[in-house]
PDB file of N, CA and C in Angstrom:
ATOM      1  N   UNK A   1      -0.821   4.927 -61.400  1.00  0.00           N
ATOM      2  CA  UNK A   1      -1.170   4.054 -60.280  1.00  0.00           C
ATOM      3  C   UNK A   1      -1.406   4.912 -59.033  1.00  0.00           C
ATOM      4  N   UNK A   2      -2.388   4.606 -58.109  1.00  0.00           N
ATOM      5  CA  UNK A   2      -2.552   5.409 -57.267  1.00  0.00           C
ATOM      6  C   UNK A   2      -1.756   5.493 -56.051  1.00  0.00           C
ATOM      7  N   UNK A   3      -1.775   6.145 -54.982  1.00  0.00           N
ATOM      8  CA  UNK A   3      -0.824   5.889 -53.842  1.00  0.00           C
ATOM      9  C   UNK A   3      -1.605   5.453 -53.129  1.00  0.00           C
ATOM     10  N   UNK A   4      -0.554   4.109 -52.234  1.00  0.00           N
ATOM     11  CA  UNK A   4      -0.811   3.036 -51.523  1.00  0.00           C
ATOM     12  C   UNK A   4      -0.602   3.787 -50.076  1.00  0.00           C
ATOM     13  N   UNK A   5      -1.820   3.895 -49.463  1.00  0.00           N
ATOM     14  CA  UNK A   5      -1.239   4.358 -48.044  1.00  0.00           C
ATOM     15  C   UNK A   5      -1.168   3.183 -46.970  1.00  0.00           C
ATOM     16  N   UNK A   6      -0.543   3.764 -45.774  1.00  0.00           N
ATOM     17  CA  UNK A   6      -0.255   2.641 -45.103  1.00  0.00           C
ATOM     18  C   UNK A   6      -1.242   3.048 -44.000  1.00  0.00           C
ATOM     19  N   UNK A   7      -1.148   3.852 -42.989  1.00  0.00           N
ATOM     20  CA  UNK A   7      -2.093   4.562 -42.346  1.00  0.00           C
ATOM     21  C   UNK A   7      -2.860   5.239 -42.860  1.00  0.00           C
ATOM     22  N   UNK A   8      -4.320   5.760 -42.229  1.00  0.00           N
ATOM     23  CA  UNK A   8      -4.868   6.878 -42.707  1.00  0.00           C
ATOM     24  C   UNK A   8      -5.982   7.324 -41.307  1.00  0.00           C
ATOM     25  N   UNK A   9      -6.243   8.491 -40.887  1.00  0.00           N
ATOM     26  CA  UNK A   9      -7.368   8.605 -39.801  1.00  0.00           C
ATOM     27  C   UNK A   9      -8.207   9.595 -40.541  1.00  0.00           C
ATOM     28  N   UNK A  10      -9.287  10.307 -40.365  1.00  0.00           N
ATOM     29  CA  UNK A  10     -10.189  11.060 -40.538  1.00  0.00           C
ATOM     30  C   UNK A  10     -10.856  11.552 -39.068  1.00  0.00           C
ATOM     31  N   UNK A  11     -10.994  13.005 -38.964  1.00  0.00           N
ATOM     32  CA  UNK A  11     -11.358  13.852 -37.674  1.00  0.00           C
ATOM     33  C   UNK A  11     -12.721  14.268 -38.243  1.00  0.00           C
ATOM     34  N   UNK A  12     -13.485  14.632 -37.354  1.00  0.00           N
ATOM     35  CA  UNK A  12     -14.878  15.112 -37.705  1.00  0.00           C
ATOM     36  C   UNK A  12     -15.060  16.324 -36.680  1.00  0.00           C
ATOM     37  N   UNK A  13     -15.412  16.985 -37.007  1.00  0.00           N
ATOM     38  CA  UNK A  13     -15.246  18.732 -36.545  1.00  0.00           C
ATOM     39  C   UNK A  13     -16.958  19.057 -36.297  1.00  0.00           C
ATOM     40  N   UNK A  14     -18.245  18.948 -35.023  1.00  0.00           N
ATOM     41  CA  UNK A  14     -19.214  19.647 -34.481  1.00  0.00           C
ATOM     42  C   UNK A  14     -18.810  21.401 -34.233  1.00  0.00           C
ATOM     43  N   UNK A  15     -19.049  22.083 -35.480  1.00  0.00           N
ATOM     44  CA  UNK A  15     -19.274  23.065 -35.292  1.00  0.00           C
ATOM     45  C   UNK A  15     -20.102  23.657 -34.352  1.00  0.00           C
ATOM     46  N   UNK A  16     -21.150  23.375 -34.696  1.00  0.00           N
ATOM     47  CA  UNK A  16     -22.363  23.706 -33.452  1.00  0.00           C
ATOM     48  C   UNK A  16     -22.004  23.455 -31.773  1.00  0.00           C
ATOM     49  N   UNK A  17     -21.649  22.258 -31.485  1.00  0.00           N
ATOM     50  CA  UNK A  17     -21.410  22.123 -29.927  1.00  0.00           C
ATOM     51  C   UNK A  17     -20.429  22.831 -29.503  1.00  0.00           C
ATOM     52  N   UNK A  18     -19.191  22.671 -30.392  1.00  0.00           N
ATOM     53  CA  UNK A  18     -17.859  23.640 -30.097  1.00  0.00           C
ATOM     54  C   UNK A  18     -16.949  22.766 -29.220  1.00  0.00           C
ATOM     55  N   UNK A  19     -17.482  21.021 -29.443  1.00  0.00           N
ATOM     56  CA  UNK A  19     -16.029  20.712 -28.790  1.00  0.00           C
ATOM     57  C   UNK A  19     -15.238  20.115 -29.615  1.00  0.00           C
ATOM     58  N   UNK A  20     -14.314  19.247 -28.811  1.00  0.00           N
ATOM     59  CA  UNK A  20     -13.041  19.281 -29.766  1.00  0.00           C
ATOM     60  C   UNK A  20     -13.575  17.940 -30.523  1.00  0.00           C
ATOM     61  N   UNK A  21     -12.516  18.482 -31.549  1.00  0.00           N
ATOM     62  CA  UNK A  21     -12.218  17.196 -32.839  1.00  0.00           C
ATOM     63  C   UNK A  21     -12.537  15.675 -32.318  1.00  0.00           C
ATOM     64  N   UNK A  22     -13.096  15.171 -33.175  1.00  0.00           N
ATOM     65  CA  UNK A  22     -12.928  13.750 -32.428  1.00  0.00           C
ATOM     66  C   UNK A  22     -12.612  12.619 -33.735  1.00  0.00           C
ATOM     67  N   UNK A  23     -12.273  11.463 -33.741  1.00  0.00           N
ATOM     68  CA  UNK A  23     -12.009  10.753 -34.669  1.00  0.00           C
ATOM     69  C   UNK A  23     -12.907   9.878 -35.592  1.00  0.00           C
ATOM     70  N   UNK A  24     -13.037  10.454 -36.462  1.00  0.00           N
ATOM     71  CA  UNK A  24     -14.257   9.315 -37.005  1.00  0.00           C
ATOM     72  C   UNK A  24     -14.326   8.164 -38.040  1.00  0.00           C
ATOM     73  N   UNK A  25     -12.800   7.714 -38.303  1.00  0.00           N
ATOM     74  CA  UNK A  25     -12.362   6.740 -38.941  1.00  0.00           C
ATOM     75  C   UNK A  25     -10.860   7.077 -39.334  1.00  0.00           C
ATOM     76  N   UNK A  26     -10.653   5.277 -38.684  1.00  0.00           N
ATOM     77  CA  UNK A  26      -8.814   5.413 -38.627  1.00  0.00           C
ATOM     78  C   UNK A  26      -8.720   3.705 -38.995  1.00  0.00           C
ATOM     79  N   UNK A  27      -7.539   3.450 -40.273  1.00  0.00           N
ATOM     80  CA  UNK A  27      -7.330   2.143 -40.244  1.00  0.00           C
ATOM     81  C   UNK A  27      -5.564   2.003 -40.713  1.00  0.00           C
ATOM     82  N   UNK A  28      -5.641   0.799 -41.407  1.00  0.00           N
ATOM     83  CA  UNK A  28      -4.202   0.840 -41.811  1.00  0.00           C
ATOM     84  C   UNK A  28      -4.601  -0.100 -43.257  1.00  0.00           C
ATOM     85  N   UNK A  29      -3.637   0.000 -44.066  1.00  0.00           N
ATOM     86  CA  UNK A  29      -3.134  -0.818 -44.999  1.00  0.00           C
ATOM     87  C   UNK A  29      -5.306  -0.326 -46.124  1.00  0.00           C
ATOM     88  N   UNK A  30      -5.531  -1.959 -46.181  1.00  0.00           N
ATOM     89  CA  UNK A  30      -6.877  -1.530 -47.393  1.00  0.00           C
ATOM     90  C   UNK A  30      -7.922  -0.381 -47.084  1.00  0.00           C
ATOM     91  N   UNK A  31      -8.117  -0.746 -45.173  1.00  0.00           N
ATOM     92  CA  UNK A  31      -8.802   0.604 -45.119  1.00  0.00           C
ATOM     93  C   UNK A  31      -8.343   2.021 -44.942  1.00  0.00           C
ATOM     94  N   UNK A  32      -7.144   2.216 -45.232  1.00  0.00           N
ATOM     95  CA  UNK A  32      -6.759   3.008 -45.144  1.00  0.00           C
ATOM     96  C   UNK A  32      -6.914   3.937 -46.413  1.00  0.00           C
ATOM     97  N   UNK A  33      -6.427   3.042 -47.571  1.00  0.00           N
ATOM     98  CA  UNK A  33      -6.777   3.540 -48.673  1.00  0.00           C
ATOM     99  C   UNK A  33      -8.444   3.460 -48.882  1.00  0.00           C
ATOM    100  N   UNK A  34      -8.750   2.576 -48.586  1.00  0.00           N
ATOM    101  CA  UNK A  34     -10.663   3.365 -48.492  1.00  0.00           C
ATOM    102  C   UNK A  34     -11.027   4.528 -47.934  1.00  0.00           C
ATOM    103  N   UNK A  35     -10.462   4.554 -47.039  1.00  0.00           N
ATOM    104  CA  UNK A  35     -10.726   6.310 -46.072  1.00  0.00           C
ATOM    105  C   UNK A  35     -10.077   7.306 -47.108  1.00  0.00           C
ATOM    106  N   UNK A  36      -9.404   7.265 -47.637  1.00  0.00           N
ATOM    107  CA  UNK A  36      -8.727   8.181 -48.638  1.00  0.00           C
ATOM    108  C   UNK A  36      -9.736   8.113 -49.717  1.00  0.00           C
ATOM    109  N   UNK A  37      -9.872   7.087 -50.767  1.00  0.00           N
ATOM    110  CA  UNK A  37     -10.682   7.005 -51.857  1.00  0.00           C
ATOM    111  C   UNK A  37     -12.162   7.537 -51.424  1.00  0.00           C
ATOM    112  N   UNK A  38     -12.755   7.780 -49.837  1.00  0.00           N
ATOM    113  CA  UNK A  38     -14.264   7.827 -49.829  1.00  0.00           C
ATOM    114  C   UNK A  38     -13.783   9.840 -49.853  1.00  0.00           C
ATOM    115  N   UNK A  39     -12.702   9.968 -49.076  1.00  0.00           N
ATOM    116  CA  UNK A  39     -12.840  11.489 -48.705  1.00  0.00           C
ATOM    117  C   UNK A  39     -12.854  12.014 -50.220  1.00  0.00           C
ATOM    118  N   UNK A  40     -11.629  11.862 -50.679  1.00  0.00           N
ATOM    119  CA  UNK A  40     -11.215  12.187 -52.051  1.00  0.00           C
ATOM    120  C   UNK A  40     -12.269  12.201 -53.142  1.00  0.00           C
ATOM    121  N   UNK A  41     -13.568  10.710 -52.941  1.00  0.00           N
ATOM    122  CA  UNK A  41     -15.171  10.404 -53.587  1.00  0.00           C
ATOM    123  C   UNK A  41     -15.812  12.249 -53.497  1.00  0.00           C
ATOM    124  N   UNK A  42     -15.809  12.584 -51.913  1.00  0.00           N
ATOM    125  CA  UNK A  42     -16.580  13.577 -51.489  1.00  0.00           C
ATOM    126  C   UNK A  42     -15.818  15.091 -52.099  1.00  0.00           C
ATOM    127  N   UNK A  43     -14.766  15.066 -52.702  1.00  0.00           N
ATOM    128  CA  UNK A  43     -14.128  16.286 -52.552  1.00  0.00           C
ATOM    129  C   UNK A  43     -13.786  16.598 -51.557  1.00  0.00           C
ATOM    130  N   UNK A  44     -13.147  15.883 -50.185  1.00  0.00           N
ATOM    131  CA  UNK A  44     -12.569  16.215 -49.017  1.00  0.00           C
ATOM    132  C   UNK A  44     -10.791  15.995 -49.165  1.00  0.00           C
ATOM    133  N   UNK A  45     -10.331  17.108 -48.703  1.00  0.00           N
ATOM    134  CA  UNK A  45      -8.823  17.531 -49.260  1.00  0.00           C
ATOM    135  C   UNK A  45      -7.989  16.031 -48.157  1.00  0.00           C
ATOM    136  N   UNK A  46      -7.125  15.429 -48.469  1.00  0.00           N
ATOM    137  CA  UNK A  46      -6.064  14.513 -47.929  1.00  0.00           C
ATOM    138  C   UNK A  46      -4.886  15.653 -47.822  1.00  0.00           C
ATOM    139  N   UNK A  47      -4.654  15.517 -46.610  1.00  0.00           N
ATOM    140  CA  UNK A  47      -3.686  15.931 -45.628  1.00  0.00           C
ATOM    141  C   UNK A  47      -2.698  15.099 -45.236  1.00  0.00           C
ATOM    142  N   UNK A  48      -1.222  14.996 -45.363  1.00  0.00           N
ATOM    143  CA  UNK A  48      -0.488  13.985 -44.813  1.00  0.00           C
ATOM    144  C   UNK A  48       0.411  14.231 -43.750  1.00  0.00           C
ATOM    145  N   UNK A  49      -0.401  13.636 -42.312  1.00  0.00           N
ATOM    146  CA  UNK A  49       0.531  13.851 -41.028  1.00  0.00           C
ATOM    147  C   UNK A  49       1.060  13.256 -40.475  1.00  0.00           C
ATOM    148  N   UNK A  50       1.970  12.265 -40.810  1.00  0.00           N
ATOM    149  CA  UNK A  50       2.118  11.052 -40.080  1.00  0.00           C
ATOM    150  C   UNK A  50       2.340  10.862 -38.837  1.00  0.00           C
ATOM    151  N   UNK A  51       2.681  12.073 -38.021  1.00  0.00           N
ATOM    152  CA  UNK A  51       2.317  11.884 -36.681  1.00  0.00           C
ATOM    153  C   UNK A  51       1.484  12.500 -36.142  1.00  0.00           C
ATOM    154  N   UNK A  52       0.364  12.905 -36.410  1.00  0.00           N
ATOM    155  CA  UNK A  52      -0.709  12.994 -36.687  1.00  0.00           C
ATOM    156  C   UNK A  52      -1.622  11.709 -36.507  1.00  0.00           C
ATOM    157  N   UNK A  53      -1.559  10.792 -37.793  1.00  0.00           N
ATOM    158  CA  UNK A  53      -2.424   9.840 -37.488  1.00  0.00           C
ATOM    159  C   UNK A  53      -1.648   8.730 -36.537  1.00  0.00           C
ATOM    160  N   UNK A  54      -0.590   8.669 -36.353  1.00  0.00           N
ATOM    161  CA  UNK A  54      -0.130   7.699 -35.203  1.00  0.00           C
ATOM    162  C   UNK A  54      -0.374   8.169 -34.430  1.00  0.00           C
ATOM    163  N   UNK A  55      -0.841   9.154 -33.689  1.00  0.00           N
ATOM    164  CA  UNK A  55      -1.340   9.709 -32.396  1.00  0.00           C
ATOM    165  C   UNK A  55      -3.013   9.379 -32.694  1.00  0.00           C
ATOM    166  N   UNK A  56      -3.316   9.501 -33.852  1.00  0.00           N
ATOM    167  CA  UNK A  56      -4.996   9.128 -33.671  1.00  0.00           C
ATOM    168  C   UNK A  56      -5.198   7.794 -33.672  1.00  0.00           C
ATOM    169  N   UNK A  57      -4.186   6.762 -33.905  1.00  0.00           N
ATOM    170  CA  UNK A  57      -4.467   5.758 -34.297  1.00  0.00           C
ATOM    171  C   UNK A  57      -4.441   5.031 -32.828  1.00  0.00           C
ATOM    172  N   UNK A  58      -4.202   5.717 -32.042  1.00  0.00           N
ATOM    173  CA  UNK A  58      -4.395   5.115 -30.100  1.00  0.00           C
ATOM    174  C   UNK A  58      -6.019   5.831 -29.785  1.00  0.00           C
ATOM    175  N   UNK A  59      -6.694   6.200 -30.531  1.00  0.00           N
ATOM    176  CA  UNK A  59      -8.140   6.567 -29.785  1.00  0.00           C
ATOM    177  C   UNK A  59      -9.184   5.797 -30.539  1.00  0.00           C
ATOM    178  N   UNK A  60     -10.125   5.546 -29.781  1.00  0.00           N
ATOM    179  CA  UNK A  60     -11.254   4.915 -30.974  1.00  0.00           C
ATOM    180  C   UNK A  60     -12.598   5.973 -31.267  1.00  0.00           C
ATOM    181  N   UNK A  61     -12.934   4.997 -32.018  1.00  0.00           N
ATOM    182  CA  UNK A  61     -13.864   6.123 -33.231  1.00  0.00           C
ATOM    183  C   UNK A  61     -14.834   6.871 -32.081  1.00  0.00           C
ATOM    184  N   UNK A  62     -15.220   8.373 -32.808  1.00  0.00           N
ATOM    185  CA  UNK A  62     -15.660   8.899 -31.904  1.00  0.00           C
ATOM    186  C   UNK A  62     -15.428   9.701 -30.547  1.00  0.00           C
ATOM    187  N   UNK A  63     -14.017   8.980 -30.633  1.00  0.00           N
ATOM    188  CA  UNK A  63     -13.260   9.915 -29.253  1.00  0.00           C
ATOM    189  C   UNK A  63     -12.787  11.198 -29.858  1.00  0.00           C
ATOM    190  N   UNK A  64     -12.551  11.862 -28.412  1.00  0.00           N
ATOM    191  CA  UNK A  64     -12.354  13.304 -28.808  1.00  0.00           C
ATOM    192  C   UNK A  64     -11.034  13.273 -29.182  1.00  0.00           C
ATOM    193  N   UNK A  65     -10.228  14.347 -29.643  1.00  0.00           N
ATOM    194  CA  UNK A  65      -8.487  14.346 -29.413  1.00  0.00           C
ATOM    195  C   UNK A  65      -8.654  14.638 -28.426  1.00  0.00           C
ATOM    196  N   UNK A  66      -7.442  14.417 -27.915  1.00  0.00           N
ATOM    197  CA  UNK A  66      -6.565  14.617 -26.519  1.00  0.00           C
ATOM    198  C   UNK A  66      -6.395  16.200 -26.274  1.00  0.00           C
ATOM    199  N   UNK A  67      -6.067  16.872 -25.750  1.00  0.00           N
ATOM    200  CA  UNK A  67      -5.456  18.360 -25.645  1.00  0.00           C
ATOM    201  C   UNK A  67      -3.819  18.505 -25.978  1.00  0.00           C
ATOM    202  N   UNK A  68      -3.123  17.762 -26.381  1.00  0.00           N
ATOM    203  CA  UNK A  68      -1.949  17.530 -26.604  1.00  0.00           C
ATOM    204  C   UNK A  68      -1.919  18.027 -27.963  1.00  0.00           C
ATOM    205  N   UNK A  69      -3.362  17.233 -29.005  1.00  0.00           N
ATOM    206  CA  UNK A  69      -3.626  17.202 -30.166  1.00  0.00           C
ATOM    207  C   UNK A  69      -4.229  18.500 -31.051  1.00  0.00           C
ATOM    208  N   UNK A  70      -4.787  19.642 -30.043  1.00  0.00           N
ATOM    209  CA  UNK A  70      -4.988  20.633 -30.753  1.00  0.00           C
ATOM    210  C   UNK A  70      -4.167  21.149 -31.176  1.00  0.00           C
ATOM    211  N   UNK A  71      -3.108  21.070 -30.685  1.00  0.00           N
ATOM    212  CA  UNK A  71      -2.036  22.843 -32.481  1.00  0.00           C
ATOM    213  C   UNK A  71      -2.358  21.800 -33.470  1.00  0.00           C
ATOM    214  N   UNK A  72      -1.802  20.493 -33.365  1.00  0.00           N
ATOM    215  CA  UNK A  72      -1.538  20.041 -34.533  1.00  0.00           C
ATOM    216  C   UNK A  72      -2.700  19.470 -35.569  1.00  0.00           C
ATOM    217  N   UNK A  73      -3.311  19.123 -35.033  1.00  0.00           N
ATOM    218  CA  UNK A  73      -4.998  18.759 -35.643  1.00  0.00           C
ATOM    219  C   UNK A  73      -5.736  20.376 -35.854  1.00  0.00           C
ATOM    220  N   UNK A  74      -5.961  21.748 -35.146  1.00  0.00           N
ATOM    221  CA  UNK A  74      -5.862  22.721 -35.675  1.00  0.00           C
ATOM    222  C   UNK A  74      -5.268  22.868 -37.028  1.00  0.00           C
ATOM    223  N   UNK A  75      -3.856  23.082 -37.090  1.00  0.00           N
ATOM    224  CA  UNK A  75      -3.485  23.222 -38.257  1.00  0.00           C
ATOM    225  C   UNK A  75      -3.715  22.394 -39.441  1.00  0.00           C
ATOM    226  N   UNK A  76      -4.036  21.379 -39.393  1.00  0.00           N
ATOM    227  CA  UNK A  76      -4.673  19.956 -40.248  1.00  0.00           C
ATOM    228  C   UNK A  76      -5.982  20.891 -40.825  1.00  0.00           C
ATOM    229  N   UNK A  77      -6.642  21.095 -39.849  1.00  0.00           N
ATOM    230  CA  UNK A  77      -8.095  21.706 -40.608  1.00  0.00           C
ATOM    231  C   UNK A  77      -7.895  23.107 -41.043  1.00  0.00           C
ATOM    232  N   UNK A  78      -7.152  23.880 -40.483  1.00  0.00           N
ATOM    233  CA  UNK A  78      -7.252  25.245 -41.021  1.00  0.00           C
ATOM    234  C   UNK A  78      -6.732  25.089 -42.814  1.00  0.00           C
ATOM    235  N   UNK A  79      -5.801  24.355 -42.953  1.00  0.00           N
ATOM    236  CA  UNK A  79      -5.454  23.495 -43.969  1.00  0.00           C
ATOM    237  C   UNK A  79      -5.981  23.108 -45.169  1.00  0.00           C
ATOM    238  N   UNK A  80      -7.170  21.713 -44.473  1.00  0.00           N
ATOM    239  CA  UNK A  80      -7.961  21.478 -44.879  1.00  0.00           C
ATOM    240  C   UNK A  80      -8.844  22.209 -45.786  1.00  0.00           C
ATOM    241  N   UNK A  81      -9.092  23.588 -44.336  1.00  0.00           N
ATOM    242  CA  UNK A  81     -10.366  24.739 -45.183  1.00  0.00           C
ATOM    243  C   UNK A  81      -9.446  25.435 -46.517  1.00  0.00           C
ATOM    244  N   UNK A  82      -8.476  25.708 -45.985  1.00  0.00           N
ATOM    245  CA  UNK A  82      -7.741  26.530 -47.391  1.00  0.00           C
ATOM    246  C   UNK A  82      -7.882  25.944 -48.549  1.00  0.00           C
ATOM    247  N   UNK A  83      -7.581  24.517 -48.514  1.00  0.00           N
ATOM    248  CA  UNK A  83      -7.875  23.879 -49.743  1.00  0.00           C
ATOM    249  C   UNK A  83      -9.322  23.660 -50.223  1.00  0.00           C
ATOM    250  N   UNK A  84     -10.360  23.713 -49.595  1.00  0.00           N
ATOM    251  CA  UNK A  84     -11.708  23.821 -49.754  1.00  0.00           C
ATOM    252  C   UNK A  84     -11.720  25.061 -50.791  1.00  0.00           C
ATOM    253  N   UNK A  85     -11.443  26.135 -50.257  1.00  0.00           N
ATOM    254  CA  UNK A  85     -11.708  27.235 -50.222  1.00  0.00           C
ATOM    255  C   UNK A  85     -11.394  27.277 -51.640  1.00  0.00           C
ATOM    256  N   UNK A  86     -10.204  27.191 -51.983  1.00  0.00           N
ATOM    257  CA  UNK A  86      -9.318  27.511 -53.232  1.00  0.00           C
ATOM    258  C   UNK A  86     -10.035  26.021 -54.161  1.00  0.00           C
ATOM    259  N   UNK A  87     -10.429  25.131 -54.114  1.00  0.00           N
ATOM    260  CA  UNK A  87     -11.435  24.499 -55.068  1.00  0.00           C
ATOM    261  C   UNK A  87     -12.546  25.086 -55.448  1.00  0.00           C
TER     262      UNK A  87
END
């Protein structure tokens, strides 16, 4: 059976412009597990931060993070890439 999440957010990273992270889908409960099942569809690694996404879950889609939010959203993606990497 799969795991039922309760939260879930997704960050989207503009390499090219070079600014910060911004949010590009955050829900709770069914969409939450949709945001999981589409990343997971793509081969995109699930990361579990739970305070993490309760801090994303106060911005709406498209917003940047906060500056509060870089170490910890940093380390989310450096993360992220490792597990890329090693697939």
């Amino acid at each position: 059976m799969p795991t039922k999440y309760f939260k879930a957010a997704a960050l989207s990273l503009n390499t090219i412009s070079g600014s910060a992270p911004s949010l590009a889908a955050s829900g709770e409960h069914e969409i939450a597990n949709y945001i999981v099942e589409c990343a997971q569809r793509y081969g995109i690694p699930v990361v579990e931060k739970p305070e993490l996404c309760d801090a994303l879950s106060e911005l709406e889609i498209e917003e940047e993070i906060p500056p509060e939010l870089y170490e910890i959203a940093a380390a989310v993606l450096q993360e992220v890439g490792a597990l890329i990497k090693r697939s």
